[in-house]
N, C-alpha and C. Protein backbone atom coordinates (compact mmCIF):
# COMPACT_ATOMS: atom_id res chain seq x y z
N UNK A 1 0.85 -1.18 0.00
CA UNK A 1 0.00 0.00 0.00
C UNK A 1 0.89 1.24 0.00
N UNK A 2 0.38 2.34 -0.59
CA UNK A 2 1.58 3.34 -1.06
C UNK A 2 1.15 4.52 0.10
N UNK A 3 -0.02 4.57 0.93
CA UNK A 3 -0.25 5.72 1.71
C UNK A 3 0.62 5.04 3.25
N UNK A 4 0.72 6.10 4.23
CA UNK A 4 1.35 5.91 5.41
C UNK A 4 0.15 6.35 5.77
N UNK A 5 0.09 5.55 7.45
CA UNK A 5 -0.87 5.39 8.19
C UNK A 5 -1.05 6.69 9.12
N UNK A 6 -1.93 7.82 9.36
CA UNK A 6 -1.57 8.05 10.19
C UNK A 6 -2.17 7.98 11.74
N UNK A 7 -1.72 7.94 12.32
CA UNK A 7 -2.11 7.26 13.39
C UNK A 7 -3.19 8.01 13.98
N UNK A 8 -3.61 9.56 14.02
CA UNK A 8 -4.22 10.72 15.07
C UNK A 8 -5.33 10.30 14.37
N UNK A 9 -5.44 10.81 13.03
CA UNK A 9 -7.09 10.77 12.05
C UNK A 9 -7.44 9.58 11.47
N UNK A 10 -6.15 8.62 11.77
CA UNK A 10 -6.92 6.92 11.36
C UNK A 10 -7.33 6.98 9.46
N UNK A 11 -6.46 7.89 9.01
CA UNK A 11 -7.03 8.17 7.81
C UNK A 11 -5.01 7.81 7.15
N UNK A 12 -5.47 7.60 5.63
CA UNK A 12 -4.07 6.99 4.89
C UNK A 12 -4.07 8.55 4.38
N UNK A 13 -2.60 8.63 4.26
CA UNK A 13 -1.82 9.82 3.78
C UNK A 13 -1.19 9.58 2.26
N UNK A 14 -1.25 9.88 1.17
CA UNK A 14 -0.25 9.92 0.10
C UNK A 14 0.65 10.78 0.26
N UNK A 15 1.85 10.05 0.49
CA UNK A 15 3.27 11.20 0.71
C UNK A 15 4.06 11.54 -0.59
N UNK A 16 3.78 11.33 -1.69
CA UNK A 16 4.47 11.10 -3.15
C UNK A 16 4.67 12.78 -3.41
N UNK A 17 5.74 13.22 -4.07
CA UNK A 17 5.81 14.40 -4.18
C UNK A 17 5.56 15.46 -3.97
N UNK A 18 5.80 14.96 -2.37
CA UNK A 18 5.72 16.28 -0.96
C UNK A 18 7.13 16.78 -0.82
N UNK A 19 8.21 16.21 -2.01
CA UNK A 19 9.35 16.84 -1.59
C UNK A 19 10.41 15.88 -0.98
N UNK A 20 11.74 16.26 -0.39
CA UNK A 20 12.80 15.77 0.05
C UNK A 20 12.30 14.84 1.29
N UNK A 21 11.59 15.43 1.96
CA UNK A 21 11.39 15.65 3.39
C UNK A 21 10.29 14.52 3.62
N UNK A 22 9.86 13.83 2.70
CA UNK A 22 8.37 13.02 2.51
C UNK A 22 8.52 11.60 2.84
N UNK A 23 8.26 11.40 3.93
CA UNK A 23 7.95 9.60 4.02
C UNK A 23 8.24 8.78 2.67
N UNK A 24 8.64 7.50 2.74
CA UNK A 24 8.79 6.86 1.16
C UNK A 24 8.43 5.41 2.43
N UNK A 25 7.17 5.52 1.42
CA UNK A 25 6.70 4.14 2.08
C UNK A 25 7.66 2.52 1.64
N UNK A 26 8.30 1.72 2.89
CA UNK A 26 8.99 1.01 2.39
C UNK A 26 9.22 -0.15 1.19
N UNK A 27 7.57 -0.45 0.96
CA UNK A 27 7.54 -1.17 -0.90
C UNK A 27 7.85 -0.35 -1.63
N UNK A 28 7.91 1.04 -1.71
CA UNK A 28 8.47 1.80 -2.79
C UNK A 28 10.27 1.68 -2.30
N UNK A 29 10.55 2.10 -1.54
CA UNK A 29 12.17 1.95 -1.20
C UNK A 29 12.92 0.52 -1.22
N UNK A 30 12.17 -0.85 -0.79
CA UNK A 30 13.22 -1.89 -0.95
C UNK A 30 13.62 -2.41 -2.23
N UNK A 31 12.83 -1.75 -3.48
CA UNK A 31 13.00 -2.07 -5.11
C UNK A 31 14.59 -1.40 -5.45
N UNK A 32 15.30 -2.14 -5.97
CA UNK A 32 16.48 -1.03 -7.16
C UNK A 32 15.46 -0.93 -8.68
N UNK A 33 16.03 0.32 -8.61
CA UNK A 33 15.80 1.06 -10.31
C UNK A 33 15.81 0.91 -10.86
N UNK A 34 15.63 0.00 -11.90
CA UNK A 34 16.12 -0.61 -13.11
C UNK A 34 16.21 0.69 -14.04
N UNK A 35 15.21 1.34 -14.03
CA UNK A 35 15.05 2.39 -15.21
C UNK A 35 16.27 3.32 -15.24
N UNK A 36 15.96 4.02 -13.52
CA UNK A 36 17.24 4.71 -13.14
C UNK A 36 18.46 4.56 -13.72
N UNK A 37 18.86 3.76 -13.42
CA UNK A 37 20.01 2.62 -14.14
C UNK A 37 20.41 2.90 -15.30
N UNK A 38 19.55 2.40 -15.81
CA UNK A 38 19.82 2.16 -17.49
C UNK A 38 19.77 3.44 -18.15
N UNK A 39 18.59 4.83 -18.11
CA UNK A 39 18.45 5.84 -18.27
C UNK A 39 19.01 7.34 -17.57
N UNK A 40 19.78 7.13 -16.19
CA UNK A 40 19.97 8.07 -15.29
C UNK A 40 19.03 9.48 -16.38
N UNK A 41 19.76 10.42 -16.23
CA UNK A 41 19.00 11.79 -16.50
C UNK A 41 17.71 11.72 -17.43
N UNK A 42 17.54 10.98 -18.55
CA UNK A 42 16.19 10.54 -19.18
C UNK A 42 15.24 10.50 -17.83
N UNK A 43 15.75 9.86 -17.70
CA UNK A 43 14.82 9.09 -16.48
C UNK A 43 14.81 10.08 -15.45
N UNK A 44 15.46 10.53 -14.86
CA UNK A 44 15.51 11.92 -14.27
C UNK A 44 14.40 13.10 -14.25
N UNK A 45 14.74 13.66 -15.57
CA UNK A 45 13.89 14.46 -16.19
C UNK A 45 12.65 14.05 -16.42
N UNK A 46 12.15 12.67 -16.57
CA UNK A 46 10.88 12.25 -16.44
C UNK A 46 9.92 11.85 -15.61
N UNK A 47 10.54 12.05 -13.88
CA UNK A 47 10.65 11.78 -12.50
C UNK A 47 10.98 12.34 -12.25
N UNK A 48 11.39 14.26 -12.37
CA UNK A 48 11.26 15.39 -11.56
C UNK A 48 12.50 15.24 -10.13
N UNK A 49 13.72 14.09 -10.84
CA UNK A 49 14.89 13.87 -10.00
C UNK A 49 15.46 14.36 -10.61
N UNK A 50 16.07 15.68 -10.55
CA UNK A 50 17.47 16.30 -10.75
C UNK A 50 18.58 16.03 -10.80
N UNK A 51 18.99 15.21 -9.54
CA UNK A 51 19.72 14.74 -9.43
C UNK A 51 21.09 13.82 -10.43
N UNK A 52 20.01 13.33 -11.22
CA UNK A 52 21.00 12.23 -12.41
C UNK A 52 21.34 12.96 -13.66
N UNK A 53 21.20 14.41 -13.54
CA UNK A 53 21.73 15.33 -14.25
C UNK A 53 23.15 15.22 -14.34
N UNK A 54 23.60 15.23 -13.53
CA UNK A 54 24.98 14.72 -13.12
C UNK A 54 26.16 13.84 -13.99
N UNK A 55 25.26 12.92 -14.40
CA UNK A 55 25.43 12.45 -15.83
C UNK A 55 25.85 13.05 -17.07
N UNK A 56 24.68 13.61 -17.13
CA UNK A 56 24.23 14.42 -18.27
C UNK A 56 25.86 15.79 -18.15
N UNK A 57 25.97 16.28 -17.31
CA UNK A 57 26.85 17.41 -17.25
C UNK A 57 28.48 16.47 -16.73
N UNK A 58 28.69 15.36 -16.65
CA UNK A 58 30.20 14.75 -16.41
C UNK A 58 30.09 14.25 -18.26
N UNK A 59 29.50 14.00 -18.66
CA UNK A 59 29.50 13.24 -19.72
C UNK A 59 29.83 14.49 -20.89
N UNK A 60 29.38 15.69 -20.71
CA UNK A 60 29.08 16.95 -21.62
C UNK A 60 30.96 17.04 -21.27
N UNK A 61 31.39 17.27 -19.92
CA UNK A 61 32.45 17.57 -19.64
C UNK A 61 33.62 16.48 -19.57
N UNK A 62 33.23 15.18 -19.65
CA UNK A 62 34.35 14.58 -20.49
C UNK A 62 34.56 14.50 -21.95
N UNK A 63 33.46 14.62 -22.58
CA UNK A 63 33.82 14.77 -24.21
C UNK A 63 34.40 16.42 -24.58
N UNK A 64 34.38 17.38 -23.78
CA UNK A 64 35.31 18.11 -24.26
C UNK A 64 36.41 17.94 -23.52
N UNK A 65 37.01 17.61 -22.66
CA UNK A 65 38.11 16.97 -22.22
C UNK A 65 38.77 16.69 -23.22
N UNK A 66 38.24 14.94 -23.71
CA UNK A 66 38.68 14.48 -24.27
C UNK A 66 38.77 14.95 -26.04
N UNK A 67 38.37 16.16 -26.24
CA UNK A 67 38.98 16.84 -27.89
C UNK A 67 39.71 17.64 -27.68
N UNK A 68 40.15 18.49 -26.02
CA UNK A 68 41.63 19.20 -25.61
C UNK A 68 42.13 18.42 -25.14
N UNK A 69 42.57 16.59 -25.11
CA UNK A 69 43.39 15.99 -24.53
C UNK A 69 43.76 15.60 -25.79
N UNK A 70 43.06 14.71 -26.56
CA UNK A 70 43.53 14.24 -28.36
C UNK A 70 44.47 15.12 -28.92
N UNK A 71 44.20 16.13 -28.61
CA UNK A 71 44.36 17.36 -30.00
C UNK A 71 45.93 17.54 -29.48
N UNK A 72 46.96 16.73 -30.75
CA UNK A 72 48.16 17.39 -30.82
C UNK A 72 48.69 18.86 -30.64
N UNK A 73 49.63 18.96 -29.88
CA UNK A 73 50.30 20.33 -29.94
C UNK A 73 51.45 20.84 -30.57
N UNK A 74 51.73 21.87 -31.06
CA UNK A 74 52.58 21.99 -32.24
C UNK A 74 54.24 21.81 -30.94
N UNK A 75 53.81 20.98 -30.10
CA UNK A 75 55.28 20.84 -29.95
C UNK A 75 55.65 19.04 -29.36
N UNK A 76 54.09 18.81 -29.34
CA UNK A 76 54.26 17.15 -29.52
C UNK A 76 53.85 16.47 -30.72
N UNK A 77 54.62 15.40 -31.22
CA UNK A 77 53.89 14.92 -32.95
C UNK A 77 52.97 13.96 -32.50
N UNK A 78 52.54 13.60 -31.07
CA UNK A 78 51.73 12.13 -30.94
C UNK A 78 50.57 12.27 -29.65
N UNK A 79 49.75 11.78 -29.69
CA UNK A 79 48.71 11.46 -28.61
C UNK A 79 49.32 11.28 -27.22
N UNK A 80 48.47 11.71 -26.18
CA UNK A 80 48.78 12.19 -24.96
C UNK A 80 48.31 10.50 -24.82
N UNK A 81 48.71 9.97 -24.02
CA UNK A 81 48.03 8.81 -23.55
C UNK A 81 47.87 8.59 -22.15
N UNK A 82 47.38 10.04 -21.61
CA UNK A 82 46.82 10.08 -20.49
C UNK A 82 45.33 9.99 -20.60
N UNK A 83 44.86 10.55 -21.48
CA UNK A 83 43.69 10.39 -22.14
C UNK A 83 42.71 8.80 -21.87
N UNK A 84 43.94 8.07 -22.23
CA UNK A 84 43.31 6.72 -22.06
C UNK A 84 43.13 5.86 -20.82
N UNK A 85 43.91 6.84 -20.11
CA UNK A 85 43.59 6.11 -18.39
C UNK A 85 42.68 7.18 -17.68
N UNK A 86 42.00 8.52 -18.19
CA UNK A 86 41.36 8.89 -18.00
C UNK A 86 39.54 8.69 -18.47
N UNK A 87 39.86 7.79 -19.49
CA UNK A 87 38.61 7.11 -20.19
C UNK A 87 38.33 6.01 -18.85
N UNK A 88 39.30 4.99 -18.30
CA UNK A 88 39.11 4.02 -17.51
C UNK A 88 38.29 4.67 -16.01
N UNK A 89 38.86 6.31 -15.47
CA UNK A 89 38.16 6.64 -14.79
C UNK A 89 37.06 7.08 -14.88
N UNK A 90 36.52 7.74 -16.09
CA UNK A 90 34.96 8.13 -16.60
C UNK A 90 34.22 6.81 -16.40
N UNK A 91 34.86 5.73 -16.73
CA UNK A 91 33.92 4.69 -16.63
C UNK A 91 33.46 4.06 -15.66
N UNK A 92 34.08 3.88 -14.61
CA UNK A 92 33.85 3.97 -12.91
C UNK A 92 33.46 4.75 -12.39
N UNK A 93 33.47 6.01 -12.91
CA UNK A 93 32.82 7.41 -11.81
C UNK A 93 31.15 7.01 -12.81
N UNK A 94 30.92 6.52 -13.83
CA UNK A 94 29.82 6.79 -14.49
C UNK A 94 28.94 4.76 -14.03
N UNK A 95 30.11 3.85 -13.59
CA UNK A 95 28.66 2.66 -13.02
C UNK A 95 28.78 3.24 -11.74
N UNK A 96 29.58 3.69 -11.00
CA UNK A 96 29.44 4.14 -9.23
C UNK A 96 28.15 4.51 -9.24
N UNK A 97 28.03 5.64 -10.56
CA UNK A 97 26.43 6.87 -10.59
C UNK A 97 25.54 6.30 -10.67
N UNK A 98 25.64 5.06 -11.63
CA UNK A 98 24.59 4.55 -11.97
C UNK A 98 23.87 3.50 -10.42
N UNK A 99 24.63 2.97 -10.53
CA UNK A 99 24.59 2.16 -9.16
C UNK A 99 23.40 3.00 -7.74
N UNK A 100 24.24 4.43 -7.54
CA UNK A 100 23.30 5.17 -6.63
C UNK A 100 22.27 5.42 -7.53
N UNK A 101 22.46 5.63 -8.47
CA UNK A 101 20.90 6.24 -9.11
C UNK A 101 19.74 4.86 -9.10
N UNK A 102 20.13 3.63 -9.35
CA UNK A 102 19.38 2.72 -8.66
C UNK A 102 19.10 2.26 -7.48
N UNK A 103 19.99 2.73 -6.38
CA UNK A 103 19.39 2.01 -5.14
C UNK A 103 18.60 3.95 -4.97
N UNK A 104 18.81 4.61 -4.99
CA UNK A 104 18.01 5.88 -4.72
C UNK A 104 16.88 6.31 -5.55
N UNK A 105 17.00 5.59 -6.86
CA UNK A 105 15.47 6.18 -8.19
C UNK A 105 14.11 6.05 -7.36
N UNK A 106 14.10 5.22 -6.54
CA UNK A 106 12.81 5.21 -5.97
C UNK A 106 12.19 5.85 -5.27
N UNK A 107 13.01 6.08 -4.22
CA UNK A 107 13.07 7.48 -3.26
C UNK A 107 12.77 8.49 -3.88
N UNK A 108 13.70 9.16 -4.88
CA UNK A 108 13.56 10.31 -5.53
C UNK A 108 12.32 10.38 -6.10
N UNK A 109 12.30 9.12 -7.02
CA UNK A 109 10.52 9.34 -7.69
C UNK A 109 9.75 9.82 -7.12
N UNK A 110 9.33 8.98 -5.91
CA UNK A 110 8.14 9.05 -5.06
C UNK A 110 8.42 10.37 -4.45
N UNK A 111 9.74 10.90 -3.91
CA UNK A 111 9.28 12.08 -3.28
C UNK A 111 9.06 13.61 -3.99
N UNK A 112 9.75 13.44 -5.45
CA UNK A 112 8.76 14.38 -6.24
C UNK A 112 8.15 14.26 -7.37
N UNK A 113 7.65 13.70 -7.39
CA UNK A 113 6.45 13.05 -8.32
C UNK A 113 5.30 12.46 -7.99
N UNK A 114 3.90 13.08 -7.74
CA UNK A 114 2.72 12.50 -7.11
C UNK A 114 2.42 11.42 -8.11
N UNK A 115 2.14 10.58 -7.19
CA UNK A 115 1.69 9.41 -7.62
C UNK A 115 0.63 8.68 -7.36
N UNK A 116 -0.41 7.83 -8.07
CA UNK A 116 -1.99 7.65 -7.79
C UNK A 116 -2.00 6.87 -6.21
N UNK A 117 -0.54 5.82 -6.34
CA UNK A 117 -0.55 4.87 -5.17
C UNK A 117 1.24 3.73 -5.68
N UNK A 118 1.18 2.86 -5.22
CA UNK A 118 2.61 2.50 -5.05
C UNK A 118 2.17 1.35 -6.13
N UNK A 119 1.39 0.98 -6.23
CA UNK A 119 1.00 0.22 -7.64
C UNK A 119 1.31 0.53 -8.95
N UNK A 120 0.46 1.66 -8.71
CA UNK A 120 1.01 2.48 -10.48
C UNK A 120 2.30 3.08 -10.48
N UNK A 121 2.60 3.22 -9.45
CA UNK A 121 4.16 4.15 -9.37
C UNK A 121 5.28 2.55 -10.16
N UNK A 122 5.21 1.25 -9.36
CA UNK A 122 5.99 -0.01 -9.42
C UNK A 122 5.29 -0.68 -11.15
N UNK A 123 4.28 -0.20 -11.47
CA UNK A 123 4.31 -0.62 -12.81
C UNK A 123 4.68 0.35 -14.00
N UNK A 124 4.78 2.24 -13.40
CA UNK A 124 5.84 2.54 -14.42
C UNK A 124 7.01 2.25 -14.22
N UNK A 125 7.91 2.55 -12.86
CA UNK A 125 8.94 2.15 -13.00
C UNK A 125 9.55 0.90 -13.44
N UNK A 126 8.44 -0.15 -13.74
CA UNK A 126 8.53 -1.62 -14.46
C UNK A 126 8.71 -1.11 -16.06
N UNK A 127 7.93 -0.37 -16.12
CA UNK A 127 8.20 -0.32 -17.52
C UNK A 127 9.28 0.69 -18.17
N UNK A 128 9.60 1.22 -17.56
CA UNK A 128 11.18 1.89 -17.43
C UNK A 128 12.35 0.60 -17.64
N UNK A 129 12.27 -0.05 -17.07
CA UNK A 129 13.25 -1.36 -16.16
C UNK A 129 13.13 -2.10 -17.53
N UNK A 130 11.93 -2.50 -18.22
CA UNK A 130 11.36 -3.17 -18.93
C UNK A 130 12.70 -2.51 -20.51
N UNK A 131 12.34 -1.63 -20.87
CA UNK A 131 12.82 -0.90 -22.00
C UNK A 131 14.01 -0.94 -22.02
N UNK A 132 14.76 -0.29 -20.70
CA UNK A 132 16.27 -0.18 -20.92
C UNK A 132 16.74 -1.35 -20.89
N UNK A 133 16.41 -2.90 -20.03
CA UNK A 133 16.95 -3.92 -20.34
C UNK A 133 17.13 -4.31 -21.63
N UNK A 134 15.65 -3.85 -22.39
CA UNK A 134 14.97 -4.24 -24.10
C UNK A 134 16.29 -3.41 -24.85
N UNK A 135 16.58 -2.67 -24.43
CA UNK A 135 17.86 -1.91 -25.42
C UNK A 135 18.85 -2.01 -24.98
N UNK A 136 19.56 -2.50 -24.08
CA UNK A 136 20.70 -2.48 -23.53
C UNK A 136 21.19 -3.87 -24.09
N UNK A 137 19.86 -4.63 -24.40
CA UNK A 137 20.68 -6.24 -24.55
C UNK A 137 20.71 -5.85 -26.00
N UNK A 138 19.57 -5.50 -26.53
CA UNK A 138 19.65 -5.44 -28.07
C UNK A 138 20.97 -4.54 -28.38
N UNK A 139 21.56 -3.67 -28.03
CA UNK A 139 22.95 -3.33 -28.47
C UNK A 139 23.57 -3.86 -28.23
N UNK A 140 23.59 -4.83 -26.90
CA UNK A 140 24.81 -5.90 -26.60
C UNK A 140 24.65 -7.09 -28.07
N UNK A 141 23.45 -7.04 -28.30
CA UNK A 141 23.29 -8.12 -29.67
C UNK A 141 23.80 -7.76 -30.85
N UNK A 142 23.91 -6.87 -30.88
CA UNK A 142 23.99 -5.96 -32.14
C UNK A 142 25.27 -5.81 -32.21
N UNK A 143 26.09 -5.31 -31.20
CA UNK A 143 27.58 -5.10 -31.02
C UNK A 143 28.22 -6.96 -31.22
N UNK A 144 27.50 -7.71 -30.91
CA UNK A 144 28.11 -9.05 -30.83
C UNK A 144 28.11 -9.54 -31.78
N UNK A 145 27.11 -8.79 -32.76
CA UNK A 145 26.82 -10.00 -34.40
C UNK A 145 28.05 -9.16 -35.16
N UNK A 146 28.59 -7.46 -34.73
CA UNK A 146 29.12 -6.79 -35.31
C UNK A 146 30.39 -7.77 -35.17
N UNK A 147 30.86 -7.74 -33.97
CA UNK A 147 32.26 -8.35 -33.71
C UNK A 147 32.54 -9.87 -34.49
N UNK A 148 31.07 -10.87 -34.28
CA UNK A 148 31.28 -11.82 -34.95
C UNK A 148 31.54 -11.77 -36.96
N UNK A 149 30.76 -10.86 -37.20
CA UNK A 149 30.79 -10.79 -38.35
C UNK A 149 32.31 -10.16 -38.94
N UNK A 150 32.84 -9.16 -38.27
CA UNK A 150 34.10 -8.76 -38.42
C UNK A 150 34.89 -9.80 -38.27
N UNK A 151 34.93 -10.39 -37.09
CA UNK A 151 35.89 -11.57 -36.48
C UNK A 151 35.74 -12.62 -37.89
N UNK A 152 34.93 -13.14 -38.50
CA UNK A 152 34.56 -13.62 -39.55
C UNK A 152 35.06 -13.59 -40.45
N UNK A 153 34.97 -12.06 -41.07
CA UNK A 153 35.53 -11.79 -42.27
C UNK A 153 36.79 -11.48 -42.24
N UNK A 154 37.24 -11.21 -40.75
CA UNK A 154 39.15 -11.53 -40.90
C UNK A 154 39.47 -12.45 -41.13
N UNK A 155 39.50 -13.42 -40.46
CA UNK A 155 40.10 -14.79 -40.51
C UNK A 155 39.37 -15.54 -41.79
N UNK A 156 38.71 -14.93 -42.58
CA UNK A 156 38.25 -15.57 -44.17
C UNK A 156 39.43 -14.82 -44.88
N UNK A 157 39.61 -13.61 -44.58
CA UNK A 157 40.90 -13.31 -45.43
C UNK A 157 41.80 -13.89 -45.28
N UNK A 158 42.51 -14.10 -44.02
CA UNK A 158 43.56 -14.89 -43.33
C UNK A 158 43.74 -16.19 -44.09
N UNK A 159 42.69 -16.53 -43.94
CA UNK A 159 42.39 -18.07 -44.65
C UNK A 159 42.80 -18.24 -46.24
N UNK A 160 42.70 -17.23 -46.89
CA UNK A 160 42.76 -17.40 -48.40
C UNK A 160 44.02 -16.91 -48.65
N UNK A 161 45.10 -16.06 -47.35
CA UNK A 161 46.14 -15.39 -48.34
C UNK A 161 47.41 -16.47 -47.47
């Protein structure tokens, strides 16, 4: 049940996007995020959580990083290859994010975003969960037929010369 009890008026409370400060009834809090997860700031912006903006603005600020780290200088002829152990840290500072943005998407939802009850709240966030798995594998599929098919057509050359 998504209302808290309250005890004086014997009457159920909806606490859903009362803010920071708002009860999160515990079936909404013991779920991880799937959506969160997979979408941070999408998902964000569509759940009135700010928060996974964060994303959105490390990600803006490593890709220009990384075109003043590439970019030769007229007094080196070759690539910085600090660059590339700085890619290894974007990628850990960006599952760490993801990680909180799933054990916290729920919380955040519910506390600013009114919601009818903890039912409909757990079957959008299902269908959040639902999608990004649906695309996350399908590029993992997609990237895998790529590699096989490459992997393929090397070793067919290999084979003939």
């Amino acid at each position: 049940m998504s209302y808290l009890q309250n005890s004086n008026m014997k009457q159920t409370i909806n606490t859903s996007g009362k803010g920071p400060t708002a009860k999160v009834p515990l079936e909404v809090v013991k779920h991880f995020n799937w959506g969160a997860f997979f979408f941070d700031w999408i998902w964000g912006l569509c759940n009135n959580s700010y928060i996974p903006l964060i994303s959105l603005a490390l990600g803006i600020m490593f890709c220009i990083y990384s075109q003043i780290a590439d970019t030769p200088t007229k007094y080196a002829h070759s690539y910085d290859s600090g660059s590339m152990n700085f890619f290894g840290i974007q990628v850990i500072i960006f599952i760490v994010l993801k990680i909180w943005y799933g054990i916290k998407g729920n919380t955040w939802a519910w506390q600013n975003k009114e919601w009818e009850n903890s039912e409909y709240f757990h079957h959008i966030q299902k269908i959040w969960a639902m999608v990004g798995t649906g695309i996350y594998l399908g590029l993992f599929l997609i990237m895998g037929l790529i590699f096989l098919f490459f992997g393929l057509l090397f070793l067919g050359f290999r084979g003939l010369a």
